[in-house]
PDB file of N, CA and C in Angstrom:
ATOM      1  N   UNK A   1     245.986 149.923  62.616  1.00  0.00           N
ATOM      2  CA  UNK A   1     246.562 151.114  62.006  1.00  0.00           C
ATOM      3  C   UNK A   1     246.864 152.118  63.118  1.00  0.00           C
ATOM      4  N   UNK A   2     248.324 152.532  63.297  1.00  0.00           N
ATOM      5  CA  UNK A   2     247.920 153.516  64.188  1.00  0.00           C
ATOM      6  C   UNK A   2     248.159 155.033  63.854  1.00  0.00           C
ATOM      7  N   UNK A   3     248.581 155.917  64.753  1.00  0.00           N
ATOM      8  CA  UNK A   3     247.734 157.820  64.217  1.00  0.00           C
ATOM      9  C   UNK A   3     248.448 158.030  63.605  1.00  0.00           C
ATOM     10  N   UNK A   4     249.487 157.540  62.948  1.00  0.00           N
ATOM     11  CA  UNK A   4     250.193 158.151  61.414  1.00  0.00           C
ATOM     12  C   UNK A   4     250.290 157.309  60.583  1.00  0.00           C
ATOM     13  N   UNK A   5     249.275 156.416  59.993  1.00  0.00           N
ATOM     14  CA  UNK A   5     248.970 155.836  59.101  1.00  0.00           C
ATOM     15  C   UNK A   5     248.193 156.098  58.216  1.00  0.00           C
ATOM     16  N   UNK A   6     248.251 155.925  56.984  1.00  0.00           N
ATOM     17  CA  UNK A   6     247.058 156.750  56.158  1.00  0.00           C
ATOM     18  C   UNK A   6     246.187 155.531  55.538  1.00  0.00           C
ATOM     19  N   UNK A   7     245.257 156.118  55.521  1.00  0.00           N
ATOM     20  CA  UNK A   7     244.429 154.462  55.042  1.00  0.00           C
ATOM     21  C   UNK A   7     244.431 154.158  53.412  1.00  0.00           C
ATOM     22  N   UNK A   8     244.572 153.372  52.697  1.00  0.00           N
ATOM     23  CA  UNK A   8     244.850 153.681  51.320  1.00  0.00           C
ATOM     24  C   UNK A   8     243.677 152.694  50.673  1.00  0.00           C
ATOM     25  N   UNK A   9     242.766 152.847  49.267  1.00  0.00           N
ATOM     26  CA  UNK A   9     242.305 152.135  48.950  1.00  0.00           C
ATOM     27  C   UNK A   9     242.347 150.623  48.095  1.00  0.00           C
ATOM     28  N   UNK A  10     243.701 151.168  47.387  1.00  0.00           N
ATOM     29  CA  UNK A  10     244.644 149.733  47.200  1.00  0.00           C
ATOM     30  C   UNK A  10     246.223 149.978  47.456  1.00  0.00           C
ATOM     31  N   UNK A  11     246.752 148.635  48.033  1.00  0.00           N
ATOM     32  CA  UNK A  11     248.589 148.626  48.495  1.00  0.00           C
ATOM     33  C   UNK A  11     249.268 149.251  47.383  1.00  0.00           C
ATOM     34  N   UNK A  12     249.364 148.771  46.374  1.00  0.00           N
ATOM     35  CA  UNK A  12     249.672 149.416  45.104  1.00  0.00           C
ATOM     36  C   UNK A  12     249.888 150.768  44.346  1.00  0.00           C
ATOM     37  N   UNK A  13     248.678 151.422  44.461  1.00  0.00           N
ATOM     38  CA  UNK A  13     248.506 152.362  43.726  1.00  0.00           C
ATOM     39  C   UNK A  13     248.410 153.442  44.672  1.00  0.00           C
ATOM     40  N   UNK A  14     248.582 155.172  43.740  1.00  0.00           N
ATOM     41  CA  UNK A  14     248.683 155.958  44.295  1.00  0.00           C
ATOM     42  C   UNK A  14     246.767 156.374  44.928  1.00  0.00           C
ATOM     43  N   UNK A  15     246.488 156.931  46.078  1.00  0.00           N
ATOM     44  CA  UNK A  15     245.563 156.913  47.172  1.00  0.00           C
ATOM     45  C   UNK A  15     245.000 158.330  46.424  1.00  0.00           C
ATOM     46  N   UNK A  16     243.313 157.939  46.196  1.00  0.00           N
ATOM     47  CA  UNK A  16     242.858 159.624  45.947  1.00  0.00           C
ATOM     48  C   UNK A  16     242.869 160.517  47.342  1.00  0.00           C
ATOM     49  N   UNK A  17     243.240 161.647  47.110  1.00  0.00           N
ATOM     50  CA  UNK A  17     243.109 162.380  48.673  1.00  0.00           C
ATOM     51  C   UNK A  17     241.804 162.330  49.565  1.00  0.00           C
ATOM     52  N   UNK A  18     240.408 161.655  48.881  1.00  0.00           N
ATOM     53  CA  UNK A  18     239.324 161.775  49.316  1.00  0.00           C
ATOM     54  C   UNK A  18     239.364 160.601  50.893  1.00  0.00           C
ATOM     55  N   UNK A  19     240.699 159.367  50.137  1.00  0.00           N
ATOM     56  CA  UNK A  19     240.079 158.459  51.528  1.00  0.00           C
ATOM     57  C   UNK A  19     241.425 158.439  52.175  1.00  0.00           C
ATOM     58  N   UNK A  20     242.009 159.561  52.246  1.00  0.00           N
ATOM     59  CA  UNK A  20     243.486 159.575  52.933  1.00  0.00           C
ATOM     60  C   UNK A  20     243.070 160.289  54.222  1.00  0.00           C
ATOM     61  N   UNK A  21     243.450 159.948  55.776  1.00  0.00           N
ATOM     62  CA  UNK A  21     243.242 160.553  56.641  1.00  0.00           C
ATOM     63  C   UNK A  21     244.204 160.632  57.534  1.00  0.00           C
ATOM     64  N   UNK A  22     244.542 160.976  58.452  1.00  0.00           N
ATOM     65  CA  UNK A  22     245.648 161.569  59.872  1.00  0.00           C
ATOM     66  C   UNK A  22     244.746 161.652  61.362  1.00  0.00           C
ATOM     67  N   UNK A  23     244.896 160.596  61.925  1.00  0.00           N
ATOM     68  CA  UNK A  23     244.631 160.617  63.185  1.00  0.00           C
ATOM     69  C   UNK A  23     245.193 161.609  64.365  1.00  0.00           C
ATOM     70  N   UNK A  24     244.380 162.934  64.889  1.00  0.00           N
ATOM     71  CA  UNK A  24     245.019 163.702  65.560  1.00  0.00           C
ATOM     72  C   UNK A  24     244.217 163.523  67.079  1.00  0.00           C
ATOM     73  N   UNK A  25     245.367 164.449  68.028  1.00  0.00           N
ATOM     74  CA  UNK A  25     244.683 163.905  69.240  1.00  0.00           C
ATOM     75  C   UNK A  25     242.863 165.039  69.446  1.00  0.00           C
ATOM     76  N   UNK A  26     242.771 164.673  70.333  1.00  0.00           N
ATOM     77  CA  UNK A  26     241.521 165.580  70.497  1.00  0.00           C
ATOM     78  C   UNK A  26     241.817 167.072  71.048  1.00  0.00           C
ATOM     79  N   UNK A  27     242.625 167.176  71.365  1.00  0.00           N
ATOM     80  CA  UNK A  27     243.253 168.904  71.623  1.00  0.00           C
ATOM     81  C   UNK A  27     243.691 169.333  70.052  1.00  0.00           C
ATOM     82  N   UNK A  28     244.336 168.279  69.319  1.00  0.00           N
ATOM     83  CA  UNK A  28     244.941 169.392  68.326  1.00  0.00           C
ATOM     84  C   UNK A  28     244.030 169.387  67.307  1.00  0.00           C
ATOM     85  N   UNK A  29     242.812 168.080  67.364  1.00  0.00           N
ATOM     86  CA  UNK A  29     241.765 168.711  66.198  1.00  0.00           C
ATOM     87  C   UNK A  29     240.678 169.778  67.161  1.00  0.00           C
ATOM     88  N   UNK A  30     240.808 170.238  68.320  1.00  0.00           N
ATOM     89  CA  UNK A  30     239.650 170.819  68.510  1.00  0.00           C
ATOM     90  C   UNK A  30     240.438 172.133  68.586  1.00  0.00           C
ATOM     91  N   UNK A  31     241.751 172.226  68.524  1.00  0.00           N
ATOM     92  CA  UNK A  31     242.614 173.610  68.439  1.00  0.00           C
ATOM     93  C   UNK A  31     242.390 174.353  67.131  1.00  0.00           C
ATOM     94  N   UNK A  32     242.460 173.142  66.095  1.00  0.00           N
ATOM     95  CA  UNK A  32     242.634 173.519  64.360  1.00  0.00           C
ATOM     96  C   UNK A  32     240.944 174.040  64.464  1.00  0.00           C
ATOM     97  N   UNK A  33     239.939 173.353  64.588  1.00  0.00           N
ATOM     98  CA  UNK A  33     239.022 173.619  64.446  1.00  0.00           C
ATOM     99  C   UNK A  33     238.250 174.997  65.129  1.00  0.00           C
ATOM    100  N   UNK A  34     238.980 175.151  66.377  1.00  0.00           N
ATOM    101  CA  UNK A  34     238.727 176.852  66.945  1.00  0.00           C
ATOM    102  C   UNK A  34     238.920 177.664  66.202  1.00  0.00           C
ATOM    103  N   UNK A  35     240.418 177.509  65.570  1.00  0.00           N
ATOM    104  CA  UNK A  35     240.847 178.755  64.181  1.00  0.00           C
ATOM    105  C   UNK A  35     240.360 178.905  63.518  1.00  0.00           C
ATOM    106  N   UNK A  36     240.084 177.553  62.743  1.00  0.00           N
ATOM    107  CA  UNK A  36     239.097 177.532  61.741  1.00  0.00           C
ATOM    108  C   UNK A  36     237.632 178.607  61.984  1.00  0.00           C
ATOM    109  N   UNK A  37     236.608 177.873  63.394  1.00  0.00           N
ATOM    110  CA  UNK A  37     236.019 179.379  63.070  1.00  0.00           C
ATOM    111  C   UNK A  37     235.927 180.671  63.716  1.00  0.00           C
ATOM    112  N   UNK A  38     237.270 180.704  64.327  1.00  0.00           N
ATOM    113  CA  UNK A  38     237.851 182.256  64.266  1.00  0.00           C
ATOM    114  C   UNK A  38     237.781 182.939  62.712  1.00  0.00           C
ATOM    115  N   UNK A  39     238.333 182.136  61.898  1.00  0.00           N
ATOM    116  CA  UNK A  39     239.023 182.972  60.561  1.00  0.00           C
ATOM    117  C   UNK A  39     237.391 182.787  60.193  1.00  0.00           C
ATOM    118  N   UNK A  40     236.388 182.069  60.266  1.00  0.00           N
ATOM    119  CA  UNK A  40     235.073 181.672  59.375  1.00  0.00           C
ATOM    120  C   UNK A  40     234.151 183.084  59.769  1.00  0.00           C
ATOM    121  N   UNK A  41     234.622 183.457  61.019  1.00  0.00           N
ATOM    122  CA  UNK A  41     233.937 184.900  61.401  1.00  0.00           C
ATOM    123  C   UNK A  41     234.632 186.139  61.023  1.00  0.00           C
ATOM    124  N   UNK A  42     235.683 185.960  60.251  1.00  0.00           N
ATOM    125  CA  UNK A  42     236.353 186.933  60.173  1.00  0.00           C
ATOM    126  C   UNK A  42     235.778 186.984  58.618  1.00  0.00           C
ATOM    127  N   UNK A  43     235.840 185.655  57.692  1.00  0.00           N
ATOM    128  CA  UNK A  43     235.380 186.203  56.346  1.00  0.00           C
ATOM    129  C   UNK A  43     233.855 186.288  56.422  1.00  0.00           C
ATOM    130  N   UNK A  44     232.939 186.158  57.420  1.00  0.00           N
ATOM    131  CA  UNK A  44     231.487 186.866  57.805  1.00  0.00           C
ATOM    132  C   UNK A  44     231.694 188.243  57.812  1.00  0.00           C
ATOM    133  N   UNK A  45     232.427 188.505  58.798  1.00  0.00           N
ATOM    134  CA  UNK A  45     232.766 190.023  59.404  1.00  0.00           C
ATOM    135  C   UNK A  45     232.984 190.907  57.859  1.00  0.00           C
ATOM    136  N   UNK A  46     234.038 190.479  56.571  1.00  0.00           N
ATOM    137  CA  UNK A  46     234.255 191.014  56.016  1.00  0.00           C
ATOM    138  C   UNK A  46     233.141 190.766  54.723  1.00  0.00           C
ATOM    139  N   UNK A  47     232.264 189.800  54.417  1.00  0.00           N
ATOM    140  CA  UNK A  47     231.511 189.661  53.852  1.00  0.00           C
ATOM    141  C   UNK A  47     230.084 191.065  54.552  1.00  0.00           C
ATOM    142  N   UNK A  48     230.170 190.949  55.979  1.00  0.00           N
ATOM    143  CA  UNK A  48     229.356 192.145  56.467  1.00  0.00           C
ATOM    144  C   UNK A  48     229.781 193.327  56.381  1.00  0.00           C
ATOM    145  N   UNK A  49     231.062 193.622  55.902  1.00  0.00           N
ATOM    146  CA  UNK A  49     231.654 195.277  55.362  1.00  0.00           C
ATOM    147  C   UNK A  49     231.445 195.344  54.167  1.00  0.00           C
ATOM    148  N   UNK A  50     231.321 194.395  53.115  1.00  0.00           N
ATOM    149  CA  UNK A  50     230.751 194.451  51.778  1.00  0.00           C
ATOM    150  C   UNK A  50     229.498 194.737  51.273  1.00  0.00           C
ATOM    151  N   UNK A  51     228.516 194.074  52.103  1.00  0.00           N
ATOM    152  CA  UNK A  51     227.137 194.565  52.404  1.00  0.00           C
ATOM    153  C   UNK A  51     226.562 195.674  52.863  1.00  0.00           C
ATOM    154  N   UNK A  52     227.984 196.335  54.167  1.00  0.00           N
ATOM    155  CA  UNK A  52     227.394 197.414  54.663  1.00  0.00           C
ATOM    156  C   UNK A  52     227.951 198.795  54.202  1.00  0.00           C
ATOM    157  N   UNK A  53     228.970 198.575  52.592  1.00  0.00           N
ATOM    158  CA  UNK A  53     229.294 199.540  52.197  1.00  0.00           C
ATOM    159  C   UNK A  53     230.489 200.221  52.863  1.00  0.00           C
ATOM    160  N   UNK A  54     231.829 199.162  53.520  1.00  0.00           N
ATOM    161  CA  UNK A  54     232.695 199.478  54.068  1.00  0.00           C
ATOM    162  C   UNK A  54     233.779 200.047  53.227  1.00  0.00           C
ATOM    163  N   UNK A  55     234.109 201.564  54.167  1.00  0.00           N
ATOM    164  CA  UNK A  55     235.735 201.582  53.304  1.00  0.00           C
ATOM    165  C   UNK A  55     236.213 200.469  52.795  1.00  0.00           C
ATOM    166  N   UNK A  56     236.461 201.166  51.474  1.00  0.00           N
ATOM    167  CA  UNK A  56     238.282 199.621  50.364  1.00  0.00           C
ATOM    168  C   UNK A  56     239.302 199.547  51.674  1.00  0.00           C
ATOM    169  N   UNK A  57     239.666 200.333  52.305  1.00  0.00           N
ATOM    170  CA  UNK A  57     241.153 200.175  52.926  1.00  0.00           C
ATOM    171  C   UNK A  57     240.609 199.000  53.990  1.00  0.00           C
ATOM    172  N   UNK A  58     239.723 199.524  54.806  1.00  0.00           N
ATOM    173  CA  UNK A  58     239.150 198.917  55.579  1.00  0.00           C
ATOM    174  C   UNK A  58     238.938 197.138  55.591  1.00  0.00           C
ATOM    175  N   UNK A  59     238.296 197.001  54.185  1.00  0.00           N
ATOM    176  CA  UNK A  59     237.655 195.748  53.718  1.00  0.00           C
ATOM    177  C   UNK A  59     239.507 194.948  53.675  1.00  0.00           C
ATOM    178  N   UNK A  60     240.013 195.707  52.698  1.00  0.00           N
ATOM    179  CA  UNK A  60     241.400 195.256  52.774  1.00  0.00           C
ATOM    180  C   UNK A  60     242.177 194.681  53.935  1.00  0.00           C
ATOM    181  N   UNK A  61     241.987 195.658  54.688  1.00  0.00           N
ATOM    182  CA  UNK A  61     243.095 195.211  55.774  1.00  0.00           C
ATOM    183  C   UNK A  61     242.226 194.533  56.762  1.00  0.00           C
ATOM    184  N   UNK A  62     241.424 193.723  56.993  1.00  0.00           N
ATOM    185  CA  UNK A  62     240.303 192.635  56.788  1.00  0.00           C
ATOM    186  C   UNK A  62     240.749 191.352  56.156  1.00  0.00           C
ATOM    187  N   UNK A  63     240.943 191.823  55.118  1.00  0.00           N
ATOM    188  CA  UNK A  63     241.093 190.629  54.179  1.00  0.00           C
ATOM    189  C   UNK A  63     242.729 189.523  54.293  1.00  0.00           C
ATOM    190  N   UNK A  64     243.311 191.259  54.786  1.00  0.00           N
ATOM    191  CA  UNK A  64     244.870 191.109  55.269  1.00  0.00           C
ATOM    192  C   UNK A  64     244.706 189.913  56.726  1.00  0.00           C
ATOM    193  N   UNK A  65     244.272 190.230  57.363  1.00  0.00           N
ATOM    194  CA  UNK A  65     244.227 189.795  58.706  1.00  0.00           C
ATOM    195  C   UNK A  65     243.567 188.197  58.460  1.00  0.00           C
ATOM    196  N   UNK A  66     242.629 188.084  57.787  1.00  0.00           N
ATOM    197  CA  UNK A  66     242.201 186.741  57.178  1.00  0.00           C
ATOM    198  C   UNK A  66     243.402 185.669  56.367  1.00  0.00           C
ATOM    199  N   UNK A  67     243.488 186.345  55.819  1.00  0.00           N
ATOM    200  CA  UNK A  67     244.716 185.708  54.969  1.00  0.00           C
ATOM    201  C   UNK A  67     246.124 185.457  55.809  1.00  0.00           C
ATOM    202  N   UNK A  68     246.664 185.940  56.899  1.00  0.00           N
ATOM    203  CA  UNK A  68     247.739 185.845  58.247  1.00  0.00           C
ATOM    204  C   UNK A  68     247.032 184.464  59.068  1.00  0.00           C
ATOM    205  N   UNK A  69     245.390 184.888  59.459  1.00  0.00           N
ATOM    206  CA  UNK A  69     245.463 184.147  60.299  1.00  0.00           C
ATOM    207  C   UNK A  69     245.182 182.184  59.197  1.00  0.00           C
ATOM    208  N   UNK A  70     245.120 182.578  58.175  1.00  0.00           N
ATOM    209  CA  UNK A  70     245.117 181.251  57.150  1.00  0.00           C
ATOM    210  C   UNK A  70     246.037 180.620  57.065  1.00  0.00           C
ATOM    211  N   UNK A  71     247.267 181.053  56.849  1.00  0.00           N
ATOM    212  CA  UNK A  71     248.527 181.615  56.929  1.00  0.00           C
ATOM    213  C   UNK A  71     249.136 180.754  58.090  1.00  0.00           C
ATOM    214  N   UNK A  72     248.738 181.190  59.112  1.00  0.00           N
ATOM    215  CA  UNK A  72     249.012 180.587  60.268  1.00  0.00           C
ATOM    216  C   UNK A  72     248.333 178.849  60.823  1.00  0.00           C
ATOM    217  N   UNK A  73     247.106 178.856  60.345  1.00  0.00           N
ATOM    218  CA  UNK A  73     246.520 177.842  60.243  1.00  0.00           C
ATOM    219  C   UNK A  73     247.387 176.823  59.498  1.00  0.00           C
ATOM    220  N   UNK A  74     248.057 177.238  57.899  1.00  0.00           N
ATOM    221  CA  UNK A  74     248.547 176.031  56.997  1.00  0.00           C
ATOM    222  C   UNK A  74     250.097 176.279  58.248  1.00  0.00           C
ATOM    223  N   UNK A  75     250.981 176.646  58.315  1.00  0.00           N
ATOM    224  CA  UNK A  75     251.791 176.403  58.782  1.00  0.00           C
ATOM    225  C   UNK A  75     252.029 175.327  60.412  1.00  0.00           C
ATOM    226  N   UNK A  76     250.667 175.854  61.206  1.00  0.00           N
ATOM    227  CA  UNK A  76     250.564 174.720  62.247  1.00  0.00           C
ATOM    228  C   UNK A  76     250.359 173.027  61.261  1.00  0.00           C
ATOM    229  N   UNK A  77     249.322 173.142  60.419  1.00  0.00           N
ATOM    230  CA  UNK A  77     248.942 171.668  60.166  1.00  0.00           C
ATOM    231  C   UNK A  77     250.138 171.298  59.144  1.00  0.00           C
ATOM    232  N   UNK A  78     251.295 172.002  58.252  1.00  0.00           N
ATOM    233  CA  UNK A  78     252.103 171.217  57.691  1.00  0.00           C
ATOM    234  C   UNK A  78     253.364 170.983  58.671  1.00  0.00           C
ATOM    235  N   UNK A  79     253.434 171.607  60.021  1.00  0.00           N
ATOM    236  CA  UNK A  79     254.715 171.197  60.639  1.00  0.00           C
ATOM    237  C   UNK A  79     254.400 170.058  61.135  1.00  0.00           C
ATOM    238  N   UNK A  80     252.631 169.864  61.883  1.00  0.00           N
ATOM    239  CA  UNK A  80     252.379 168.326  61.923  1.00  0.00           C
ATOM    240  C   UNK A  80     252.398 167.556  61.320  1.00  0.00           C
ATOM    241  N   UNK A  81     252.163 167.724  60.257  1.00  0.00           N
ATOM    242  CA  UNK A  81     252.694 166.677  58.952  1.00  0.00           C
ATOM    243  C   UNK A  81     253.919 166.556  59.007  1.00  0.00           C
ATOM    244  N   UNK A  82     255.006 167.145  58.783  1.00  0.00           N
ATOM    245  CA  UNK A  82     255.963 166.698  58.844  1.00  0.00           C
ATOM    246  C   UNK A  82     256.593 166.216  59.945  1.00  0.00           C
ATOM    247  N   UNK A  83     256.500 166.307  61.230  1.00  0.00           N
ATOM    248  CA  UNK A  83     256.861 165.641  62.111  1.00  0.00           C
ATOM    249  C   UNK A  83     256.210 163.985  62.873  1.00  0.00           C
ATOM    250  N   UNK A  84     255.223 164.102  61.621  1.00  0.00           N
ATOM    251  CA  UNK A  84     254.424 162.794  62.237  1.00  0.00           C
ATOM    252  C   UNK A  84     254.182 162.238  61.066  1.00  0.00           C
ATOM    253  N   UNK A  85     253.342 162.477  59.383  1.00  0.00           N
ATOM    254  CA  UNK A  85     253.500 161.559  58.820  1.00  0.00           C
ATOM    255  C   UNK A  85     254.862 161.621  57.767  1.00  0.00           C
ATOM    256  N   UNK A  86     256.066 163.202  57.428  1.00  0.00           N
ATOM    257  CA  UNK A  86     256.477 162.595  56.664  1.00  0.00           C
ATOM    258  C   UNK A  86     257.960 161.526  57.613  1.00  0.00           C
ATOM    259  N   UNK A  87     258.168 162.099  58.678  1.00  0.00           N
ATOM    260  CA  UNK A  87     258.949 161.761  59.600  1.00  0.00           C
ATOM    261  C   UNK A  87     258.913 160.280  59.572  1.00  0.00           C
ATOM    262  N   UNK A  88     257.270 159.675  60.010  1.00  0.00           N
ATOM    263  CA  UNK A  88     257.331 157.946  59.848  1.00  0.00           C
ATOM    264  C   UNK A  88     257.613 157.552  58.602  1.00  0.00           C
ATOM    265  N   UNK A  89     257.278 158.237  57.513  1.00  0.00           N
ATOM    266  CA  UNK A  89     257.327 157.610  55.898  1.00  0.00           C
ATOM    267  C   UNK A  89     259.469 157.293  55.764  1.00  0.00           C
ATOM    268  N   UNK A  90     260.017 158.507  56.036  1.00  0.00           N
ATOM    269  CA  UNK A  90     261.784 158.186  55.640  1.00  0.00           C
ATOM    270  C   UNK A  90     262.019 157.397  56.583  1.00  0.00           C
ATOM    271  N   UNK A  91     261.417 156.988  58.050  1.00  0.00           N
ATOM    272  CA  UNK A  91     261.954 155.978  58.943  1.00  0.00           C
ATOM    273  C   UNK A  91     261.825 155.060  58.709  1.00  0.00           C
ATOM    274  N   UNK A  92     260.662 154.643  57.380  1.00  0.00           N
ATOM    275  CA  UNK A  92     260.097 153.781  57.145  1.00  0.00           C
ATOM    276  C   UNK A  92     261.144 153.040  55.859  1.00  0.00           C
ATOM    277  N   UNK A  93     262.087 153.972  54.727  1.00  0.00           N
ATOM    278  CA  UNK A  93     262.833 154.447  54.194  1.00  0.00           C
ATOM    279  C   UNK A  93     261.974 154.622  52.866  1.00  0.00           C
ATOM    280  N   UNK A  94     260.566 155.162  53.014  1.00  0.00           N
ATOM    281  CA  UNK A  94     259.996 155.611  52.032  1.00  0.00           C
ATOM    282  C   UNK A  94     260.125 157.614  51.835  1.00  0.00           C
ATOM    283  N   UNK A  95     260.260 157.785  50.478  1.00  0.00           N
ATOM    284  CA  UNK A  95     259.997 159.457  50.152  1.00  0.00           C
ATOM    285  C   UNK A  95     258.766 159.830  49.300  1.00  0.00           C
ATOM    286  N   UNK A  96     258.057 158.843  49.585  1.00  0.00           N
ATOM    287  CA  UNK A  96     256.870 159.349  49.201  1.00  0.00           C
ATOM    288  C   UNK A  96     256.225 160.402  49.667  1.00  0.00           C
ATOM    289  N   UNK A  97     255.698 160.352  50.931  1.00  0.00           N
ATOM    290  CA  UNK A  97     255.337 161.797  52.117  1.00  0.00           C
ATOM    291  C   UNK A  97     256.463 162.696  51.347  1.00  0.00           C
ATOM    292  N   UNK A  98     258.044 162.841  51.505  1.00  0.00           N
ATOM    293  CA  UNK A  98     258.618 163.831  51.589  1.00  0.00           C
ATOM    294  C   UNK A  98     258.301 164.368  49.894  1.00  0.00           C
ATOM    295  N   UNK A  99     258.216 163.505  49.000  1.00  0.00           N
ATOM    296  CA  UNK A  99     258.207 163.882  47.730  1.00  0.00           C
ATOM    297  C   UNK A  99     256.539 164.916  47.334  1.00  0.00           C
ATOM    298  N   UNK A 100     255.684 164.330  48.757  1.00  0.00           N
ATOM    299  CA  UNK A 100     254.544 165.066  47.874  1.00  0.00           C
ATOM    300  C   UNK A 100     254.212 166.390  48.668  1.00  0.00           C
ATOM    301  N   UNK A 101     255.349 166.338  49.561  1.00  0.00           N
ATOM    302  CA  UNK A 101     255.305 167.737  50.731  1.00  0.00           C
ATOM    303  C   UNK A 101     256.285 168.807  49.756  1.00  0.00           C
ATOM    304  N   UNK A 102     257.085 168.035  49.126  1.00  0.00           N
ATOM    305  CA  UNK A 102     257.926 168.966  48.640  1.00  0.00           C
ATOM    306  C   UNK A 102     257.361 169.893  46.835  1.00  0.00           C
ATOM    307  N   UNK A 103     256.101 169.171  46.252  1.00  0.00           N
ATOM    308  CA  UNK A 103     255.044 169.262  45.647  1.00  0.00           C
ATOM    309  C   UNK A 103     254.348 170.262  45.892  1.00  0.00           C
ATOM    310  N   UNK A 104     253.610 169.646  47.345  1.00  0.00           N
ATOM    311  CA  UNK A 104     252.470 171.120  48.460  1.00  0.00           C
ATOM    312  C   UNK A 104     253.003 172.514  48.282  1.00  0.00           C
ATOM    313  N   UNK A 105     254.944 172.165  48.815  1.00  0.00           N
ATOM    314  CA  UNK A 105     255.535 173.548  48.969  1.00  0.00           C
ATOM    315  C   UNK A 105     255.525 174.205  47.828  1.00  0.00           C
ATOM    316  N   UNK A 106     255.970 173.928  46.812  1.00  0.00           N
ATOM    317  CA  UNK A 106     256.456 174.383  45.083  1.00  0.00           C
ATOM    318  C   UNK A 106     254.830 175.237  45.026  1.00  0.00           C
ATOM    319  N   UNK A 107     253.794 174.416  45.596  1.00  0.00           N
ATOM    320  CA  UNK A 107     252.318 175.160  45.203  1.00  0.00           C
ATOM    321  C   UNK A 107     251.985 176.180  45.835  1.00  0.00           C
ATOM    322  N   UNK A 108     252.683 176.289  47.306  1.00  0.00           N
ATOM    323  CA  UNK A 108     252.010 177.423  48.424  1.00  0.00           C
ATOM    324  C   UNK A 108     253.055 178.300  48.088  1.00  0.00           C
ATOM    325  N   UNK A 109     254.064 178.508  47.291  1.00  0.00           N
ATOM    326  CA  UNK A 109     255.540 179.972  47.121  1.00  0.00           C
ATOM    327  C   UNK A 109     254.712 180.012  45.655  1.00  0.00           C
ATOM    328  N   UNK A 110     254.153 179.535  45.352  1.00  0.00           N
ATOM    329  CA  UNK A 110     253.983 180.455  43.672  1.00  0.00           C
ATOM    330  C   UNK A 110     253.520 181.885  43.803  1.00  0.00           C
TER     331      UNK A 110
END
């Protein structure tokens, strides 16, 4: 199998998301994973203005800055998706990938 293959539990049928995976290199999972807890200290940080009785505006624009840098997080990991697994799926001349990216999107504009 190689890094844009998804592992499926039968050929057939549609794959629960639990055993679907994406092989990334070791820079770009240890990049995703820095952000990750960048933003994990940021909803500490704002969980610690709730506790400590922080200005609303304050807590807000907190919450603002959390939600950008989330924001930023989904947009790095769906351009990799699309340039690596839905990219192999239409070369492949499957639209499956593109059909369930175009799904993801309809969910993240509501």
């Amino acid at each position: 199998m190689d890094d844009m293959e998804m592992k499926t539990s039968a050929p057939d049928s549609p794959c629960p998301a639990c055993c679907r995976t994406k092989a990334r290199s070791e820079k770009e999972a240890r990049d995703l994973v820095n952000r990750l807890s960048r933003i994990e200290g940021q909803i500490r940080g704002i969980r610690r203005m709730v506790e400590e009785d922080a200005y609303c505006i304050d807590i807000i624009n907190q919450v603002s800055a959390a939600n950008c840098a989330l924001n930023s997080f989904t947009k790095l990991v769906l351009a990799e998706h699309i340039r690596t697994c839905v990219a192999e799926d239409v070369q492949e001349g499957s639209t499956e990938k593109l059909d369930e990216l175009v799904k993801t999107l309809q969910k993240l504009m509501k």
